[in-house]
N, C-alpha and C. Protein backbone atom coordinates (compact mmCIF):
# COMPACT_ATOMS: atom_id res chain seq x y z
N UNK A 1 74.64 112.56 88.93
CA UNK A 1 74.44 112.03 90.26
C UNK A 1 73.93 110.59 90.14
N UNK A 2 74.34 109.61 90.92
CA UNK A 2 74.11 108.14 91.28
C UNK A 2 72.96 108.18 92.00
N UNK A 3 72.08 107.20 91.41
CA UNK A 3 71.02 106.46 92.38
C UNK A 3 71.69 105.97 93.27
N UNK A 4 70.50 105.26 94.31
CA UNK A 4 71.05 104.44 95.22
C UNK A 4 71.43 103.20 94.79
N UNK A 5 70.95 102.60 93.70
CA UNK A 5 71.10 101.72 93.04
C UNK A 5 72.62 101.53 92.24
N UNK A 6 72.55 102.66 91.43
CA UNK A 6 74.16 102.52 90.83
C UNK A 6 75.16 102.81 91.94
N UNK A 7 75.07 103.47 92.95
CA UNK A 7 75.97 103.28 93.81
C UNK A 7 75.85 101.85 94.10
N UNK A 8 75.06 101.38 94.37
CA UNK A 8 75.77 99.13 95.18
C UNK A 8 76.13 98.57 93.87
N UNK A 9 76.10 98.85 92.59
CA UNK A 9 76.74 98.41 91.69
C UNK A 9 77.93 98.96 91.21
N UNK A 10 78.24 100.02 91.69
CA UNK A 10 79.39 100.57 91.70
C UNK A 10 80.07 100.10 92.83
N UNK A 11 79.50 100.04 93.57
CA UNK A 11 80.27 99.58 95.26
C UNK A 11 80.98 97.69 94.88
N UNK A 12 79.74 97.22 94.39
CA UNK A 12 80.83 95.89 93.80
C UNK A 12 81.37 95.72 92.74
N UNK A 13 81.22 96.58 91.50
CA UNK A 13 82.65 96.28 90.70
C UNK A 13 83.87 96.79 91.40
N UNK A 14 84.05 98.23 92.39
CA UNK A 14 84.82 98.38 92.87
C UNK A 14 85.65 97.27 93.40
N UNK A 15 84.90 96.96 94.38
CA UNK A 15 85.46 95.87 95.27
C UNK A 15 86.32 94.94 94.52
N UNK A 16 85.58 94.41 93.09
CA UNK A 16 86.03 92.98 92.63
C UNK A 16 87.32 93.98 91.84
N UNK A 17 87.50 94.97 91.79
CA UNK A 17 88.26 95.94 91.23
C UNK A 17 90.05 95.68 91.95
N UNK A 18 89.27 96.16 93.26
CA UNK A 18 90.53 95.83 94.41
C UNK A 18 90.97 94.88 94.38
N UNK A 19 90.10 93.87 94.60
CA UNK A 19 90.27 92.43 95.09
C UNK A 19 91.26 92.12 93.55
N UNK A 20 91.35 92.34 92.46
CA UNK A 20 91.75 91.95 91.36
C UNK A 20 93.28 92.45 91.27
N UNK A 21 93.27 93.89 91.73
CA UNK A 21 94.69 94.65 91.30
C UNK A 21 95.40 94.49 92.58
N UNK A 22 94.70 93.95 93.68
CA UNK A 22 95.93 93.69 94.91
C UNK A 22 96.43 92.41 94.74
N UNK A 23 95.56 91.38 93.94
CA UNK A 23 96.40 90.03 93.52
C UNK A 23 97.73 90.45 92.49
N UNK A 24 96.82 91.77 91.61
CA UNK A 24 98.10 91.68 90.51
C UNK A 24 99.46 92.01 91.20
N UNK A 25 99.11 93.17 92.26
CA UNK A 25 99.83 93.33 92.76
C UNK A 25 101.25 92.02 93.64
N UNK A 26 100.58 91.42 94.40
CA UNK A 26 101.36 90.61 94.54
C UNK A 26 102.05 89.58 93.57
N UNK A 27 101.37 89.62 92.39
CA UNK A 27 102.25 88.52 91.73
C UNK A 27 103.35 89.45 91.13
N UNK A 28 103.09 90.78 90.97
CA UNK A 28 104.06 91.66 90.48
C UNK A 28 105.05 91.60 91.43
N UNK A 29 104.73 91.66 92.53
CA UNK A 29 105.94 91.73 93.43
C UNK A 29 106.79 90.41 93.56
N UNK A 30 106.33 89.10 93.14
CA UNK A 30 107.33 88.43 93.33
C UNK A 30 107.99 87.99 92.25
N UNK A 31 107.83 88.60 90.59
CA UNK A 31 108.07 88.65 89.61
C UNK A 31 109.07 89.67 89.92
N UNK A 32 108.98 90.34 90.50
CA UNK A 32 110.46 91.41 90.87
C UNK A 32 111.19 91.29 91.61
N UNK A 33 111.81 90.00 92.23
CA UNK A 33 112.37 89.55 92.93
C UNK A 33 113.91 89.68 92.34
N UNK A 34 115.08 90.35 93.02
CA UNK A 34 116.27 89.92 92.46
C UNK A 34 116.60 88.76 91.65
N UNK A 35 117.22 89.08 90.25
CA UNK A 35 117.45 87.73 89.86
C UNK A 35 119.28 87.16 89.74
N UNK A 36 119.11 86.12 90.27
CA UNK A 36 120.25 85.67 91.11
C UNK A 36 121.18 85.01 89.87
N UNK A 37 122.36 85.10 90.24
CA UNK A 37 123.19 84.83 89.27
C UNK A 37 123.37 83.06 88.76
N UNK A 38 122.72 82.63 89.76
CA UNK A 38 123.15 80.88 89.83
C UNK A 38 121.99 80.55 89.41
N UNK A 39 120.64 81.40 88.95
CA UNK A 39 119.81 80.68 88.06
C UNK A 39 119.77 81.19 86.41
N UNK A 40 120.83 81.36 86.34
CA UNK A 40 121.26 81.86 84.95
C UNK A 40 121.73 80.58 83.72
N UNK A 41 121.23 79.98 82.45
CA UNK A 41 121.98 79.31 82.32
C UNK A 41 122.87 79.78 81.37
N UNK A 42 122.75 80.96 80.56
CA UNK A 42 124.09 81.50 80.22
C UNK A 42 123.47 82.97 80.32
N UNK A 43 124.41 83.62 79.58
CA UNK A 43 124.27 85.65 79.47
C UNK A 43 123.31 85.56 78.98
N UNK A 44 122.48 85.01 77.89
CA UNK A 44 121.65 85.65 77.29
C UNK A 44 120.32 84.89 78.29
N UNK A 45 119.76 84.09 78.95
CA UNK A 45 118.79 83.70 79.56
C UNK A 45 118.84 84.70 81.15
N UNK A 46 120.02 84.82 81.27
CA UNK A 46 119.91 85.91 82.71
C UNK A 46 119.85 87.64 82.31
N UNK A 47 119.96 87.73 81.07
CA UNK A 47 119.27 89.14 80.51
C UNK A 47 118.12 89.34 80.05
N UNK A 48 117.72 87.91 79.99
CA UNK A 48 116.12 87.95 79.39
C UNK A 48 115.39 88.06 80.63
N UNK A 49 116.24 87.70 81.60
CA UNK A 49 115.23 87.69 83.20
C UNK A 49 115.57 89.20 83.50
N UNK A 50 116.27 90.08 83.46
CA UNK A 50 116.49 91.49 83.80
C UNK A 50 115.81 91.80 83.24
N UNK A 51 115.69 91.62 81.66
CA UNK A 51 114.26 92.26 80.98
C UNK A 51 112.83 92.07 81.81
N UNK A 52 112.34 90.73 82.08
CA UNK A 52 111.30 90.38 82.43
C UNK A 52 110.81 91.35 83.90
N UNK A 53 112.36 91.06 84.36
CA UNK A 53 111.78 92.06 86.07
C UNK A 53 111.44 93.53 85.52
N UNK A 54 112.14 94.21 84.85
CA UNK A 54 111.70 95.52 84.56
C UNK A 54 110.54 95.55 84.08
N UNK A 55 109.95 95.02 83.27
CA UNK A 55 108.66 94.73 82.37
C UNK A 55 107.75 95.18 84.05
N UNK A 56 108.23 93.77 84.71
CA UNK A 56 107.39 93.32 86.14
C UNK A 56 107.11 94.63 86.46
N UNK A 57 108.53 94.79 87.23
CA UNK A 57 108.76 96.75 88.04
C UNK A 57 107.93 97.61 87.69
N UNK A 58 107.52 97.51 86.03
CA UNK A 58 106.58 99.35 85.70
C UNK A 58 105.13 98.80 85.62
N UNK A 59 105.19 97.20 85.65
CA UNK A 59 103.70 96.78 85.77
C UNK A 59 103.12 97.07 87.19
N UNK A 60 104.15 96.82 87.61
CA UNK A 60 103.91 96.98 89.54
C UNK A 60 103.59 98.13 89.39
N UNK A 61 104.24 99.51 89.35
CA UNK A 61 104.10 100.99 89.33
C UNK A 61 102.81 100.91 89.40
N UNK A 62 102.66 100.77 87.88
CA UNK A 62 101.15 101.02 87.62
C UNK A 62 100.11 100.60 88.26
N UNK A 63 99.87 99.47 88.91
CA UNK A 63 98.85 98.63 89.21
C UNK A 63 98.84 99.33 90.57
N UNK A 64 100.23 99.37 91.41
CA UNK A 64 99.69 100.37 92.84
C UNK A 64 99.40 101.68 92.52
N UNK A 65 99.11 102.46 91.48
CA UNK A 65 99.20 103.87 91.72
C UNK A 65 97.28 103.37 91.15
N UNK A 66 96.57 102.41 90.28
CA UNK A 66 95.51 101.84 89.89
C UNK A 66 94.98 101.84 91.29
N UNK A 67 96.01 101.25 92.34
CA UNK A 67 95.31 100.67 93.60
C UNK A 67 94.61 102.10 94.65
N UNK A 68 95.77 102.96 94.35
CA UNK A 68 95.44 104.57 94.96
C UNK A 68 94.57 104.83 94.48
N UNK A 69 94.06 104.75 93.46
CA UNK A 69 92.88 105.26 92.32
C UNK A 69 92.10 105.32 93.34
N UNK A 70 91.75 103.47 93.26
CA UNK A 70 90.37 102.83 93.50
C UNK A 70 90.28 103.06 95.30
N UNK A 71 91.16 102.60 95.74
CA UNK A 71 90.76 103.17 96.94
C UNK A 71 90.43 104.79 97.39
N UNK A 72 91.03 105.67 96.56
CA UNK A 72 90.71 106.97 96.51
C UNK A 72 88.94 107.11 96.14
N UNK A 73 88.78 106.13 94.83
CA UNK A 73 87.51 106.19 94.81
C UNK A 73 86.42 105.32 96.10
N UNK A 74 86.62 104.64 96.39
CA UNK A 74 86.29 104.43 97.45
C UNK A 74 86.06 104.70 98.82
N UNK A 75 86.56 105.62 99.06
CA UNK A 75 86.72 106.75 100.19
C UNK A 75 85.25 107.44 99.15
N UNK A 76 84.93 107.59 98.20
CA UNK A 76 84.02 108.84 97.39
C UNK A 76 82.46 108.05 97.46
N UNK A 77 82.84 106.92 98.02
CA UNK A 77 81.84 106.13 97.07
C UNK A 77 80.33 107.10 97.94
N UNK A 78 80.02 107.59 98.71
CA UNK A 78 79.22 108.60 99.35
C UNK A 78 78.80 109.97 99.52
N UNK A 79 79.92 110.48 98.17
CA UNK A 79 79.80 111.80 97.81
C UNK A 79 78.72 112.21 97.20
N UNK A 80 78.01 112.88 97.13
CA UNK A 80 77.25 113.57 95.85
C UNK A 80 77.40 113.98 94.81
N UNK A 81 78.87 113.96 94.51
CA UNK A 81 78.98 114.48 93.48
C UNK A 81 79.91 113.16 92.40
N UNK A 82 79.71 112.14 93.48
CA UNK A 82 80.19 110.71 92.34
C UNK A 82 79.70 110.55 91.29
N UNK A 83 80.29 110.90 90.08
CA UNK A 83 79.37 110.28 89.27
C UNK A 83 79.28 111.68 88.14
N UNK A 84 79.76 112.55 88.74
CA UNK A 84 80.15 113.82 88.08
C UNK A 84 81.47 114.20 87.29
N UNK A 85 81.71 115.03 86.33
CA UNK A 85 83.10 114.75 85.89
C UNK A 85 84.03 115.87 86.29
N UNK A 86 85.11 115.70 86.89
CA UNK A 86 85.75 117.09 87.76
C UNK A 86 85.98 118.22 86.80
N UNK A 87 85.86 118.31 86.14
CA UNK A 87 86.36 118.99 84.97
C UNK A 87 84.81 120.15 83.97
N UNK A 88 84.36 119.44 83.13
CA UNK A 88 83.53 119.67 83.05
C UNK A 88 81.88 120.11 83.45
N UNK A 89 81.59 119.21 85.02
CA UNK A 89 81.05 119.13 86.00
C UNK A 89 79.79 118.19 84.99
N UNK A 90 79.70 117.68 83.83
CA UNK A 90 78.70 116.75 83.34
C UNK A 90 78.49 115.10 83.92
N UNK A 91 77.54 114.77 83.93
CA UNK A 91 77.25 113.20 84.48
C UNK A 91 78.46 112.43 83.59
N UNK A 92 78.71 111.33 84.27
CA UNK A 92 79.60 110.70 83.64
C UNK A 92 78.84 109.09 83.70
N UNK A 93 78.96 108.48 82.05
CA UNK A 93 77.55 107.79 82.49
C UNK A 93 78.22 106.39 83.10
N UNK A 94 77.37 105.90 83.63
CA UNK A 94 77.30 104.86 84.55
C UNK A 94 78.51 103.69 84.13
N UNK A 95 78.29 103.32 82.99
CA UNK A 95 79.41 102.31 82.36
C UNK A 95 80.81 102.55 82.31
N UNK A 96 80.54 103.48 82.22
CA UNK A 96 82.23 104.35 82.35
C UNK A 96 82.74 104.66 83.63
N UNK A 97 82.03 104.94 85.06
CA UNK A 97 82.33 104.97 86.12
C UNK A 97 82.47 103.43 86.56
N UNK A 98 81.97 102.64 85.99
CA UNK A 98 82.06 101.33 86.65
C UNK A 98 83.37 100.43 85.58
N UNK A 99 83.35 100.62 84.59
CA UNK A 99 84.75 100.61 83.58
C UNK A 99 86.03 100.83 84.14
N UNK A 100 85.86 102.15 84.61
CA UNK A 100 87.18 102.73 85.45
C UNK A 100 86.81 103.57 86.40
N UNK A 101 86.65 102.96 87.30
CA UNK A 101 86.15 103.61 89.06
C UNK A 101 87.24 104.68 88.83
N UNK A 102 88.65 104.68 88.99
CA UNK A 102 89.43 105.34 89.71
C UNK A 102 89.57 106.83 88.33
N UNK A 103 88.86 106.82 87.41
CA UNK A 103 88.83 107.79 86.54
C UNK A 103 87.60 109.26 87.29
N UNK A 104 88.22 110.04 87.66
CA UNK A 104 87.01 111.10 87.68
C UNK A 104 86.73 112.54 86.57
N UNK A 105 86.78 111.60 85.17
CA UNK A 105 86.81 112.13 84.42
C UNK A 105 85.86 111.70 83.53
N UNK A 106 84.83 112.63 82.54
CA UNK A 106 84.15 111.60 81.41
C UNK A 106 85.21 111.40 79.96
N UNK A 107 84.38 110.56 79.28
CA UNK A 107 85.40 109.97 78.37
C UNK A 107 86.10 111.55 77.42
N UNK A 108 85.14 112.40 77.32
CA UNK A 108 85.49 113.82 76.58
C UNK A 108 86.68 114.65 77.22
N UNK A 109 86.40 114.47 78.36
CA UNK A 109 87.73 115.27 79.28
C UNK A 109 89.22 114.46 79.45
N UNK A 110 88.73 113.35 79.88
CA UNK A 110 89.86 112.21 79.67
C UNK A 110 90.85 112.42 78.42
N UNK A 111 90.14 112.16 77.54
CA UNK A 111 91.23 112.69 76.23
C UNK A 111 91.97 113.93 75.82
């Protein structure tokens, strides 16, 4: 269980958490922009850009399903039982909830 204390320090790495993966987010998204045939300067530079968008595409995946996390954790941030590990039901210590908010797991269960 969280003090009142590690909760407002949890409450702002969160935040700077969001604030971080909704930028990634957008730059992912315009890194995945169709890539157009007339900025090609031959086959092999307009396949290196198909590569690059896909790279983009599963970075994107990831970073919004990161974004569900954290806002999921965020909706929690008032639970009693934040700070607990779903699994095991042991404290999960402080560095590690603030490491990876959107984990509700300790590092033992995680693996």
């Amino acid at each position: 269980m969280l003090s009142p204390g590690q909760r407002q320090e949890l409450a702002e790495a969160l935040v700077a958490e969001l604030d971080k993966t909704r930028s990634a987010i957008t730059a992912y998204e315009e890194m995945t922009a169709p890539v157009s045939p007339e900025n090609a300067i031959g086959r092999v530079s307009r396949m290196d850009a198909i590569q690059n968008k896909s790279v983009a595409e599963a970075a994107l995946r990831q970073a919004r399903s990161k974004l569900d996390a954290l806002e999921t954790m965020e909706k929690r941030l008032d639970d009693p039982e934040l700070g607990i590990c779903v699994k095991c039901k042991q404290p999960i210590p402080l560095k590690r909830v603030i490491l990876m908010p959107q984990s509700p797991y300790c590092v033992h269960c995680a693996s």
